[in-house]
N, C-alpha and C. Protein backbone atom coordinates (compact mmCIF):
# COMPACT_ATOMS: atom_id res chain seq x y z
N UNK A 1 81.56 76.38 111.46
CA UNK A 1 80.45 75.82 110.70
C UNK A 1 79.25 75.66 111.65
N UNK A 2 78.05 76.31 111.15
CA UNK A 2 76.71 75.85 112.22
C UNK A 2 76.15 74.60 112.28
N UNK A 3 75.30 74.25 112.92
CA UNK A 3 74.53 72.97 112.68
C UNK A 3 73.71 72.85 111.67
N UNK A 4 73.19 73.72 110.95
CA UNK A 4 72.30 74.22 109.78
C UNK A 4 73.50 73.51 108.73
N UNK A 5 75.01 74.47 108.76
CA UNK A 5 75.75 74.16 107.40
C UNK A 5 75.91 72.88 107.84
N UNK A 6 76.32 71.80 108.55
CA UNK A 6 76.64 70.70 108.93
C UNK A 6 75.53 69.91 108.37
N UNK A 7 74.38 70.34 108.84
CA UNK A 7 73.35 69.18 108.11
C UNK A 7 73.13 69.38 106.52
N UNK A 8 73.49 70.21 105.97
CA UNK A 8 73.04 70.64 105.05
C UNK A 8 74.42 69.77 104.03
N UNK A 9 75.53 70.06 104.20
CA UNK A 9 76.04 69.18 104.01
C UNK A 9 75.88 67.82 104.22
N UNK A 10 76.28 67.40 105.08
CA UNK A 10 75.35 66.25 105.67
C UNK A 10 74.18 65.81 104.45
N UNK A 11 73.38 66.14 104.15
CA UNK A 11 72.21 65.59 103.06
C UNK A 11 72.24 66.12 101.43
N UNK A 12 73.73 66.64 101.55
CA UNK A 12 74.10 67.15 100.56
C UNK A 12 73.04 68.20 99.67
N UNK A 13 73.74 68.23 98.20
CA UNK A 13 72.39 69.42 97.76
C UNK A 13 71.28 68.52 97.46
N UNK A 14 70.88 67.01 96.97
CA UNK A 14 70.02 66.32 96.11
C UNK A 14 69.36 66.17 97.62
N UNK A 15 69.79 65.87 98.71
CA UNK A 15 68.98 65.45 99.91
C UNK A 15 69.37 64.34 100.36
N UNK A 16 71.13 63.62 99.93
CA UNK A 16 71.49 62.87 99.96
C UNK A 16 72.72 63.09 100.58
N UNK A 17 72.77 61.99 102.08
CA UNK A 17 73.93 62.28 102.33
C UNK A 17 75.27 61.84 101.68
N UNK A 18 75.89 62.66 101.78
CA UNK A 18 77.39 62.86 101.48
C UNK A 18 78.09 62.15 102.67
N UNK A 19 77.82 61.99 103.96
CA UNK A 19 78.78 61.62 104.91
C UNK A 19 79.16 60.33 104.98
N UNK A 20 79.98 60.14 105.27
CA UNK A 20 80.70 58.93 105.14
C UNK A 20 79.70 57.76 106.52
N UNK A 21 79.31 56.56 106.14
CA UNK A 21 78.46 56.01 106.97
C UNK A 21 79.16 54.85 107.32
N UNK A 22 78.97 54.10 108.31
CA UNK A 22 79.42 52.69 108.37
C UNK A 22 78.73 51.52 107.41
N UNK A 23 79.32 50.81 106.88
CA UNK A 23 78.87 49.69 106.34
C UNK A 23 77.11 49.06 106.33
N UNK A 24 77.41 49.06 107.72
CA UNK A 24 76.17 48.42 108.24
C UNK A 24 74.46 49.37 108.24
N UNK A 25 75.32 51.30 108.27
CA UNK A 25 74.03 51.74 107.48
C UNK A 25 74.14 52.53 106.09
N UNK A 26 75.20 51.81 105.58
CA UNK A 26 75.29 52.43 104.12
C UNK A 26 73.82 51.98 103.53
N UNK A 27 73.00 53.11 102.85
CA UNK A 27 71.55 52.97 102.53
C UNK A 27 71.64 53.55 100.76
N UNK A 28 71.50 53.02 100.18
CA UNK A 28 71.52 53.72 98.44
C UNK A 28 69.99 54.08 98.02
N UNK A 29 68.80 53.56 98.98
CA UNK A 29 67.50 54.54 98.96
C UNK A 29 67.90 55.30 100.04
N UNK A 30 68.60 56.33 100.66
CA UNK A 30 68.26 57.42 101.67
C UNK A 30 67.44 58.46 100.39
N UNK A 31 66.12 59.24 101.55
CA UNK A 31 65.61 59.57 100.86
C UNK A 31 65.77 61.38 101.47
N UNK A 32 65.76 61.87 100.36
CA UNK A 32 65.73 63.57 100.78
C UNK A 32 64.49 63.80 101.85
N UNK A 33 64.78 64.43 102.63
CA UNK A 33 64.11 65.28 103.69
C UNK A 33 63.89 66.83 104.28
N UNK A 34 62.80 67.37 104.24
CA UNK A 34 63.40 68.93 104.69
C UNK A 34 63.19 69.30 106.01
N UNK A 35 64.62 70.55 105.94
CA UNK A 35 64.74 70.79 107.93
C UNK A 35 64.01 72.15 107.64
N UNK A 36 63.36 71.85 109.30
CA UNK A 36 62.53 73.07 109.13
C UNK A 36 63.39 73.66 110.56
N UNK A 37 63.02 75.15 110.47
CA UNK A 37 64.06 75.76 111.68
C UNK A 37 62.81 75.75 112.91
N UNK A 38 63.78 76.65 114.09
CA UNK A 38 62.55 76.50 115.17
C UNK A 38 61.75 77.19 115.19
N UNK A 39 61.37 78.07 114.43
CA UNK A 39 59.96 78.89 113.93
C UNK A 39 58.82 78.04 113.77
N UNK A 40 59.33 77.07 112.40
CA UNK A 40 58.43 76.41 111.88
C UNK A 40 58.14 75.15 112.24
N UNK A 41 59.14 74.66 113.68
CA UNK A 41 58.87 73.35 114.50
C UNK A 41 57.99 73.54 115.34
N UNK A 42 57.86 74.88 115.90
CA UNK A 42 56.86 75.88 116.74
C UNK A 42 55.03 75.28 116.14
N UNK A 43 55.11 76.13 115.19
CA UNK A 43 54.07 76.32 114.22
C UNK A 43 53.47 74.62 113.81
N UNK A 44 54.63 74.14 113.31
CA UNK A 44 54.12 72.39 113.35
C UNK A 44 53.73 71.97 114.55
N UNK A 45 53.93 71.92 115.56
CA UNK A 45 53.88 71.37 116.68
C UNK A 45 52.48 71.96 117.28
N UNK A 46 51.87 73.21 117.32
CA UNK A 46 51.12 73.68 117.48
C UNK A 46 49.59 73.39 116.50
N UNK A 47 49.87 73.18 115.22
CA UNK A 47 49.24 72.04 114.19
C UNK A 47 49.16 70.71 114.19
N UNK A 48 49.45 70.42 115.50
CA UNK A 48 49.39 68.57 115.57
C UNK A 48 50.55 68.07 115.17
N UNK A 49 51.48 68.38 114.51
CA UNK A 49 52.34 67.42 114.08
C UNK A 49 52.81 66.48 115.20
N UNK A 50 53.36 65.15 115.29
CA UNK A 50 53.97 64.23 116.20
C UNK A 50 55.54 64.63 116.34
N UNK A 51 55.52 65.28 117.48
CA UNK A 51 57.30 64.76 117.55
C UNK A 51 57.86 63.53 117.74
N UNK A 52 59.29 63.44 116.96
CA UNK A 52 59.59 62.17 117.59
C UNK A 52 61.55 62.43 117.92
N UNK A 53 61.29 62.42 119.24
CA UNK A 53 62.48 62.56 119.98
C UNK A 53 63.62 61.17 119.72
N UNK A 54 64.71 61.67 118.80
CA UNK A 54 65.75 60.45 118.44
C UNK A 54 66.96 60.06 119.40
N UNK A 55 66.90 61.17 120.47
CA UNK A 55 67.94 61.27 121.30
C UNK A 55 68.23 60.10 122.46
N UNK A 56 69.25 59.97 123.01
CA UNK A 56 69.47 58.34 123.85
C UNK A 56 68.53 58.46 124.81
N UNK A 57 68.20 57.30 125.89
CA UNK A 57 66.96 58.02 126.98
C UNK A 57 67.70 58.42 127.86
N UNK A 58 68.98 58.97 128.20
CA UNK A 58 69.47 59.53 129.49
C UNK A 58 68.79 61.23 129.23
N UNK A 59 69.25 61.13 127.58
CA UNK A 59 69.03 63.04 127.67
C UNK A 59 67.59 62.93 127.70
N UNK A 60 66.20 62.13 127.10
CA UNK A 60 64.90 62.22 126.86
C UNK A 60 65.26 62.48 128.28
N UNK A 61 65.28 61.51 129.38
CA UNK A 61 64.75 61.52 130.79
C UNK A 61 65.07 62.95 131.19
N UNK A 62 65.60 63.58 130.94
CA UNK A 62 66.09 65.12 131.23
C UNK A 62 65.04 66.44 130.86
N UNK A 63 64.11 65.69 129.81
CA UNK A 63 63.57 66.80 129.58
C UNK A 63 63.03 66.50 128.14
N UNK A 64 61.81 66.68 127.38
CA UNK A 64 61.76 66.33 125.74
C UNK A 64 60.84 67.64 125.69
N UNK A 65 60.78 67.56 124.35
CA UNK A 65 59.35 68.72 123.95
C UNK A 65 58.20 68.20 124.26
N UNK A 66 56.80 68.73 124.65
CA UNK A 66 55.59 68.43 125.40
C UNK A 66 55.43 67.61 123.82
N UNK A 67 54.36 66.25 124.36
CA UNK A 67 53.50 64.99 123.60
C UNK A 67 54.49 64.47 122.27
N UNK A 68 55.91 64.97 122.90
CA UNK A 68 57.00 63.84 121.78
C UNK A 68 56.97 62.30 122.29
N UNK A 69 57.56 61.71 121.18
CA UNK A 69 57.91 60.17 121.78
C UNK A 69 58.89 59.80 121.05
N UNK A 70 59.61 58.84 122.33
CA UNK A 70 60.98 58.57 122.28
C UNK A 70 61.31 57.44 120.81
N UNK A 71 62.04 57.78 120.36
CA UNK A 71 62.53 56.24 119.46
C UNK A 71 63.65 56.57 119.27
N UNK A 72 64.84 56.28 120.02
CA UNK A 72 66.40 56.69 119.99
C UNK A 72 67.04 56.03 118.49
N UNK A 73 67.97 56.98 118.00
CA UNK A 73 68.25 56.81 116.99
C UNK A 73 68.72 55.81 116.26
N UNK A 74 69.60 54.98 117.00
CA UNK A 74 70.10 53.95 116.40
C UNK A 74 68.32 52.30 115.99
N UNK A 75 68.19 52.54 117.13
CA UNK A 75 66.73 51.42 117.17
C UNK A 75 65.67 52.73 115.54
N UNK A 76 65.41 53.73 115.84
CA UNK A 76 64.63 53.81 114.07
C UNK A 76 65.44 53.56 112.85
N UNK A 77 66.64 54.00 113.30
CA UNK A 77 67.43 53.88 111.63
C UNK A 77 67.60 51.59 111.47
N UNK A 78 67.22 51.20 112.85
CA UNK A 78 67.45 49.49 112.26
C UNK A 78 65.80 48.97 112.06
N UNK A 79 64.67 49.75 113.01
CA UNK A 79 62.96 49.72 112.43
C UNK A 79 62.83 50.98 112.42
N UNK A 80 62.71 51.70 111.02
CA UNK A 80 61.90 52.85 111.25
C UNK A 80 60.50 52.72 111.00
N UNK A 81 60.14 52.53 111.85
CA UNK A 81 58.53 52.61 111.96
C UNK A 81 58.12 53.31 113.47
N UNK A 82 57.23 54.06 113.31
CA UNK A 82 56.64 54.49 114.37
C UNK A 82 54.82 54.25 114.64
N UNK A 83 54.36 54.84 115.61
CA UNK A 83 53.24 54.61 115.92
C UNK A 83 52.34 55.66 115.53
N UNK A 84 52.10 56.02 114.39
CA UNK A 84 51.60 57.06 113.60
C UNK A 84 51.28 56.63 112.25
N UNK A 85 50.44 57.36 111.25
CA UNK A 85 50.08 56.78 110.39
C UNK A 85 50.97 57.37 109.52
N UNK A 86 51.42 57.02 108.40
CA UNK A 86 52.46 57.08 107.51
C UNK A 86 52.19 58.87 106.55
N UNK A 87 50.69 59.41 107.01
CA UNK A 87 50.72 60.80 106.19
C UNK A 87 50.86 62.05 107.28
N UNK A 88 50.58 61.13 108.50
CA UNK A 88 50.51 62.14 109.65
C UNK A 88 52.03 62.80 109.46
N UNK A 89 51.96 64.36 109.74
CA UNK A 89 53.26 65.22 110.26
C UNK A 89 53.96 64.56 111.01
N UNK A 90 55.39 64.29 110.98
CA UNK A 90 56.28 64.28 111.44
C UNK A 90 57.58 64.94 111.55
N UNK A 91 57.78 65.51 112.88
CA UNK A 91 58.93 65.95 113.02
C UNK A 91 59.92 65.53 113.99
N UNK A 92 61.33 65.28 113.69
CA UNK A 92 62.29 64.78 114.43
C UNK A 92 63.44 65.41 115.24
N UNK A 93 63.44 65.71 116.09
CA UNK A 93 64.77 65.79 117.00
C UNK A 93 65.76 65.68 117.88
N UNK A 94 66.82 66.35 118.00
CA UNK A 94 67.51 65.68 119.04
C UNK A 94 68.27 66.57 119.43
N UNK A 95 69.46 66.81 120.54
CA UNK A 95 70.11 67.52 120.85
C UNK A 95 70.83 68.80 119.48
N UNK A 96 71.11 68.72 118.65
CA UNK A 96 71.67 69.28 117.72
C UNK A 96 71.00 69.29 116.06
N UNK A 97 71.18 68.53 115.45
CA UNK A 97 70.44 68.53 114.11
C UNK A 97 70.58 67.57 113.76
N UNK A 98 71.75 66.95 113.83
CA UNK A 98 72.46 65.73 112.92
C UNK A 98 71.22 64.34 113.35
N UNK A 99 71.34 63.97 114.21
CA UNK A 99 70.52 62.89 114.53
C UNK A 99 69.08 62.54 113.93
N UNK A 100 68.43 64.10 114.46
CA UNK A 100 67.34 64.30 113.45
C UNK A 100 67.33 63.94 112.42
N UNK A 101 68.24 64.88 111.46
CA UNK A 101 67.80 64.46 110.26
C UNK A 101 68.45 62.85 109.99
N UNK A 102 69.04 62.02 110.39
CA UNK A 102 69.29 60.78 110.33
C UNK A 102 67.93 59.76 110.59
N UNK A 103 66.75 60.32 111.42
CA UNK A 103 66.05 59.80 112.09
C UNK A 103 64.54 60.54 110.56
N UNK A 104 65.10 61.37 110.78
CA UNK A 104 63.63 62.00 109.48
C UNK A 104 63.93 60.74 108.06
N UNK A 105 65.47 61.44 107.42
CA UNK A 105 65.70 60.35 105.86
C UNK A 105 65.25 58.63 106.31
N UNK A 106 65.62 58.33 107.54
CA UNK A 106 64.68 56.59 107.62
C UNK A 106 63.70 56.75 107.86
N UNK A 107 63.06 57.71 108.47
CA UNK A 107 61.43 57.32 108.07
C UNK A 107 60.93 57.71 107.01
N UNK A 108 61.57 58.67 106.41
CA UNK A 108 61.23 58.80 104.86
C UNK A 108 61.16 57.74 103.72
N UNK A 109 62.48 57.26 103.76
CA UNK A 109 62.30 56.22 102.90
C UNK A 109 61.42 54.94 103.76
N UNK A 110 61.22 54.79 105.02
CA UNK A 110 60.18 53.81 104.94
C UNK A 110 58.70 53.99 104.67
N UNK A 111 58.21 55.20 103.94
CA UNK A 111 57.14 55.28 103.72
C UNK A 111 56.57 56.52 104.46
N UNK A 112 56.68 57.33 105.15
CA UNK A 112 56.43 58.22 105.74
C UNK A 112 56.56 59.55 104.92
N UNK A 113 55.20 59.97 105.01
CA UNK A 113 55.10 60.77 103.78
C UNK A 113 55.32 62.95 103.95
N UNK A 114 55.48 62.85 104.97
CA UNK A 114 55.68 64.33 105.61
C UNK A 114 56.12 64.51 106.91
N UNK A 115 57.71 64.16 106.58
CA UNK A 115 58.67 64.03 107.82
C UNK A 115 59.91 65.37 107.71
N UNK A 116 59.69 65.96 108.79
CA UNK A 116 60.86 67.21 108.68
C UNK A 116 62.24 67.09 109.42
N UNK A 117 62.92 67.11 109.19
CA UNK A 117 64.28 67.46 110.96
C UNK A 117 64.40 68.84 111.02
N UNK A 118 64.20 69.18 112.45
CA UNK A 118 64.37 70.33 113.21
C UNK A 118 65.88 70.71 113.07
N UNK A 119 66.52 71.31 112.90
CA UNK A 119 67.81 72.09 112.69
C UNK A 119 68.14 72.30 113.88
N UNK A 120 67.28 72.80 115.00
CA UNK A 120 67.97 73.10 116.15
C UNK A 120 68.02 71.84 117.10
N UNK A 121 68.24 72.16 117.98
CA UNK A 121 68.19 71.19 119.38
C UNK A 121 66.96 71.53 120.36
N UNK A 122 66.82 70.46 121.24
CA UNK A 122 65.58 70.61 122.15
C UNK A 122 66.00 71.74 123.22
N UNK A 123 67.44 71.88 124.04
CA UNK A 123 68.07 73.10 124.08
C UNK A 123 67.67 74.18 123.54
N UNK A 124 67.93 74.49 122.29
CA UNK A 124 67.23 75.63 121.68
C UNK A 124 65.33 75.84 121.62
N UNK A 125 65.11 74.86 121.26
CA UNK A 125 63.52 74.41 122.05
C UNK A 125 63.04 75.02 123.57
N UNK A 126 64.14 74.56 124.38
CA UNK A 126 63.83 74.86 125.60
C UNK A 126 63.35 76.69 125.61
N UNK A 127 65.12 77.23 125.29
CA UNK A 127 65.35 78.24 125.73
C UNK A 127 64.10 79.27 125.14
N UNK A 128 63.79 79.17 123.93
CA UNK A 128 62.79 79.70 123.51
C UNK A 128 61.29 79.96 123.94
N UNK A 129 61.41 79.01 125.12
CA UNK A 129 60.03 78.99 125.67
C UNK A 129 59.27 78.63 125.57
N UNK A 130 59.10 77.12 124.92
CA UNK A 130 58.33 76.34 123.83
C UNK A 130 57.84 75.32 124.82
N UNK A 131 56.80 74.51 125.01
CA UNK A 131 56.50 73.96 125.87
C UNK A 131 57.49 72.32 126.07
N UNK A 132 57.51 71.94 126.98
CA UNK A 132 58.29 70.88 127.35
C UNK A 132 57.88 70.37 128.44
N UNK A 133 58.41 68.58 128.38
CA UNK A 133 57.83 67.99 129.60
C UNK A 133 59.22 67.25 130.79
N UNK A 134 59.14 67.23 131.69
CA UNK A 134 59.94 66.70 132.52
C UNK A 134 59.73 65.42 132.87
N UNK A 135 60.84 64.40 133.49
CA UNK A 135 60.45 63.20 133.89
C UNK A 135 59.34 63.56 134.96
N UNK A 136 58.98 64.48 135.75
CA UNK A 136 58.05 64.42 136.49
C UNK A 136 56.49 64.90 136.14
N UNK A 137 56.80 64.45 134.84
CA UNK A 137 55.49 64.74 133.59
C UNK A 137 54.51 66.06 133.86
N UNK A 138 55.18 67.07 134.44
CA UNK A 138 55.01 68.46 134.65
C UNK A 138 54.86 68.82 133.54
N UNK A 139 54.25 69.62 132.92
CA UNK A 139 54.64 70.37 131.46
C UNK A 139 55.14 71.91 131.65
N UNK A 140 55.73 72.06 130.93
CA UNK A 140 56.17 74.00 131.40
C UNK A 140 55.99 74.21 129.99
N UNK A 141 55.50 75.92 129.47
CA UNK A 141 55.43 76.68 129.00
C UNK A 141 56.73 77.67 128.40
């Protein structure tokens, strides 16, 4: 199974997850969200959109996509709010897909009006040649 079929399941067909959650974030507003692949995270990103990196800070410190910002996953899904205005582009990721889109459906339903999850990983980000920044706030190409 890919990370594509995983999330996709994952948000089932309505945009609702199906996966089994803990108690504490069982949500009955999760709101549908769409994943865009890394073509079109490219293309957003290059249009201004805000990334917002959901991943823990050991992996951020390793490396994120150039002018993302951190809000690790568990801290947005308990405030999802970020430092952006609620129509601005948003796109979310993290090592794989899953997180993302966990991190896109809470800012969705808190009001955030054009939020995507990236399908791939910042890995796949990397390898592609997409710009990225290092803890030594270098940027590479």
């Amino acid at each position: 199974m890919t990370i594509l079929d995983t999330l996709r399941r994952w948000l089932g067909r309505g945009g609702r997850s199906s996966a089994p959650r803990n108690a504490d974030r069982a949500r009955s507003d999760q709101t549908p969200v769409e994943v865009i692949d890394l073509e079109g995270a490219f293309e957003a990103h290059q249009a201004g959109a805000r990334f917002i990196d959901v991943r823990e800070p050991g992996e951020w410190a390793q490396g994120h996509i150039a002018g993302a910002v951190h809000h690790p996953i568990d801290g947005l899904e308990a405030q999802p709010q970020i430092s952006v205005a609620r129509d601005t582009p948003v796109v979310t990721y993290c090592a794989a897909g899953i997180r993302a889109a966990r991190g896109a459906a809470a800012l969705a339903a808190s009001g955030y009006s054009d939020v995507k999850a990236l399908d791939a990983g910042y890995g796949d980000w990397q390898a592609a040649g997409y710009p990225v920044e290092h803890p030594d706030n270098e940027t590479h190409a």
